[in-house]
Protein backbone atom coordinates (compact mmCIF):
# COMPACT_ATOMS: atom_id res chain seq x y z
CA UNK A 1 0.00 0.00 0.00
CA UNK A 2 0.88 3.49 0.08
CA UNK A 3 3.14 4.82 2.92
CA UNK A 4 2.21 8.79 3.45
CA UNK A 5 4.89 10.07 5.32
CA UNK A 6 5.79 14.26 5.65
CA UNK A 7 7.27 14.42 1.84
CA UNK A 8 4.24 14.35 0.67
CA UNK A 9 2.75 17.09 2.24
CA UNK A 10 5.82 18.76 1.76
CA UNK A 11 6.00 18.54 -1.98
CA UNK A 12 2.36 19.20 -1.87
CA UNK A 13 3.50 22.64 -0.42
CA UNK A 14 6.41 22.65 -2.55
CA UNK A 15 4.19 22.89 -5.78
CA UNK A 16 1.71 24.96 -4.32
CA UNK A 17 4.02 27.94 -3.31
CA UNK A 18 6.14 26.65 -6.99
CA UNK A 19 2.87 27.19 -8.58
CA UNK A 20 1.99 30.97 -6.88
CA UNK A 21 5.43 32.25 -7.67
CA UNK A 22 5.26 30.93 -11.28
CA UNK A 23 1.92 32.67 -11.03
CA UNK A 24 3.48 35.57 -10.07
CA UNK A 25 6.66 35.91 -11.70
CA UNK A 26 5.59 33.95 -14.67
CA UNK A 27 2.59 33.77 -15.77
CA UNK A 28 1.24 37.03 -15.32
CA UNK A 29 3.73 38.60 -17.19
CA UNK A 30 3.81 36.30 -20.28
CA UNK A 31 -0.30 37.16 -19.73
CA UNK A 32 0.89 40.60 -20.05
CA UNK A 33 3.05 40.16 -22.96
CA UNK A 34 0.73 38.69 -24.96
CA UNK A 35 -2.07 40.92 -24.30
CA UNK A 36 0.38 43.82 -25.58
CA UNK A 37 1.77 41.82 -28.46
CA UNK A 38 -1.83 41.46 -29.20
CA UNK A 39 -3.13 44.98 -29.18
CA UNK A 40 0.25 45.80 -30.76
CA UNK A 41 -0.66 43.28 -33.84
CA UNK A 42 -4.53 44.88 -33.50
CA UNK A 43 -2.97 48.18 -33.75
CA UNK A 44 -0.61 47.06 -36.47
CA UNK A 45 -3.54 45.60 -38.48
CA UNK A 46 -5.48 49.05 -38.02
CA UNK A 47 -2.65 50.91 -39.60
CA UNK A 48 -1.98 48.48 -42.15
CA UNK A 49 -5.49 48.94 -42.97
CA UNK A 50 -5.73 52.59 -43.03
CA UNK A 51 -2.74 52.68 -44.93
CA UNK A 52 -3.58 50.60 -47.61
CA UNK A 53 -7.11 53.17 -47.89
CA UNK A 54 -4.78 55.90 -48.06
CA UNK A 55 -3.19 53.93 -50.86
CA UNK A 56 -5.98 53.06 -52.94
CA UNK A 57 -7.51 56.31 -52.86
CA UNK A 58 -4.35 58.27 -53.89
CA UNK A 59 -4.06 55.35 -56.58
CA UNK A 60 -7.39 56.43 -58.04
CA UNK A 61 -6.43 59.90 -57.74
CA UNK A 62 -3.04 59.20 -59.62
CA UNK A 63 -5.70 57.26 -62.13
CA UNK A 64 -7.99 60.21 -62.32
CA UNK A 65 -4.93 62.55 -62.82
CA UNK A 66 -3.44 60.55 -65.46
CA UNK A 67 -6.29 59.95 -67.55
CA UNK A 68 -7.02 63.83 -67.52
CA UNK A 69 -3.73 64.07 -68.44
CA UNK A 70 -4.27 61.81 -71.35
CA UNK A 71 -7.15 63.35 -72.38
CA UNK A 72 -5.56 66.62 -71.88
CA UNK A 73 -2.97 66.17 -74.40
CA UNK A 74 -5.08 64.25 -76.80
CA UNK A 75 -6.92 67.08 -77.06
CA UNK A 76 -4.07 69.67 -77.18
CA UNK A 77 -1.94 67.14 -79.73
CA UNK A 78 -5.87 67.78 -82.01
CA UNK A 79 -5.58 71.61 -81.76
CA UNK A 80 -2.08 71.51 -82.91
CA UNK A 81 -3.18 69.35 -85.94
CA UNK A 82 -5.90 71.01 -86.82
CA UNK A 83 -3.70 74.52 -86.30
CA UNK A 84 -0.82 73.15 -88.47
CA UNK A 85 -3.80 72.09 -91.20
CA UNK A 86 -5.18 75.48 -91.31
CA UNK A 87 -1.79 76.96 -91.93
CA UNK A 88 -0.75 74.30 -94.03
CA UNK A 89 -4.18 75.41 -95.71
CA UNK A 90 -3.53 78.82 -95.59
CA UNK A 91 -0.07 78.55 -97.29
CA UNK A 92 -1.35 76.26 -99.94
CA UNK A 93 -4.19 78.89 -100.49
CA UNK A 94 -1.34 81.67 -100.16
CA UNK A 95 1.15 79.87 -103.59
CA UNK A 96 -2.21 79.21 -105.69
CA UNK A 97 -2.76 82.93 -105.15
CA UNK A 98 0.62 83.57 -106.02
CA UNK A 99 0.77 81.28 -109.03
CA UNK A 100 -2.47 82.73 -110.34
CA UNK A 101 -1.08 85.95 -110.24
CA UNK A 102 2.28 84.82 -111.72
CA UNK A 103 0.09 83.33 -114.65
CA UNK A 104 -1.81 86.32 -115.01
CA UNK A 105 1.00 88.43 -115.24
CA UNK A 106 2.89 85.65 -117.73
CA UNK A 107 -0.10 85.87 -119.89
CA UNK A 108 -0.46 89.61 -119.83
CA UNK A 109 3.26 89.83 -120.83
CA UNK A 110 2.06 87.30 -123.56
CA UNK A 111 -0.54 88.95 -125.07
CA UNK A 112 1.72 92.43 -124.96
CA UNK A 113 4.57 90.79 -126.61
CA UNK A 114 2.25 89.13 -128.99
CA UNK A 115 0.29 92.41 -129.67
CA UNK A 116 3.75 94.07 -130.09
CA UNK A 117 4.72 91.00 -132.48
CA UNK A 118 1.60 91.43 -134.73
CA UNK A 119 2.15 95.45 -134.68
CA UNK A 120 5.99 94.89 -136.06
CA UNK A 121 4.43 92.38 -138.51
CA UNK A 122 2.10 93.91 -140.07
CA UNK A 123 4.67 97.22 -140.42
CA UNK A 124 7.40 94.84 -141.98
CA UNK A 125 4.03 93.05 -144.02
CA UNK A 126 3.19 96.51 -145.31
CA UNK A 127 6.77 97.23 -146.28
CA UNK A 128 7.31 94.05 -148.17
CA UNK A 129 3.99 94.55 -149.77
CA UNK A 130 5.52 98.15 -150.97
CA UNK A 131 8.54 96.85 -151.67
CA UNK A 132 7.00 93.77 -153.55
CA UNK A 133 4.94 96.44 -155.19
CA UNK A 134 7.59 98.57 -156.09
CA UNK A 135 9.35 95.89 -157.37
CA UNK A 136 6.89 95.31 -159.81
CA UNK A 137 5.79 97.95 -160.66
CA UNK A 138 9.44 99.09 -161.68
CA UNK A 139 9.77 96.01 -164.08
């Protein structure tokens, strides 16, 4: 059977007053610990979160900025086209009015010269005829 003799009351003791200053030493502070490392990784979490809101939203705002952006200079790239096709336009418009009065003139100095041609003509055409006339005339 089993003897009970004063080392087990004494152990009994032992681990009692082991266990309260474990209690007390030990386990209250890793208790404390981990409630800290907890509300630390709560807190953590929280900021993380927030963070990653603060993210997103200036990511849509760097979204929203960008495609104004884009359609900013889509639109300013289609006013300097149709700005360079007007002048392009106007400077087209600008040499046909140029040539047209180049060929005006050309013809003008045509027709003078021409005029001027059938005026010496028809002087050197009435000579000949009086000298053709002469001619026979004195045979």
């Amino acid at each position: 059977m089993l003897d009970i003799t004063w080392t087990l009351p004494v152990a009994f003791v032992s681990v009692v007053v082991f266990l309260i200053l474990m209690n007390q030493i030990f386990f209250k502070r890793l208790g404390q610990f981990m409630e800290a490392r907890e509300k630390r990784i709560e807190h953590d979490l929280a900021e993380a979160a927030r963070l990653q809101q603060q993210a997103e939203g200036g990511m849509t705002t760097y979204q929203t900025a960008m495609a104004s952006a884009r359609r900013d200079a889509a639109d300013r790239m289609a006013a300097a086209q149709r700005a360079l096709e007007a002048k392009q336009r106007e400077t087209v418009e600008g040499a046909r009015g140029e040539a047209t009065a180049m060929v005006t003139q050309v013809q003008a100095a045509i027709a003078r010269e021409a005029e001027e041609t059938r005026g010496r003509l028809a002087t050197e055409a009435r000579a000949l005829a009086r000298l053709v006339a002469a001619k026979l005339v004195g045979r």
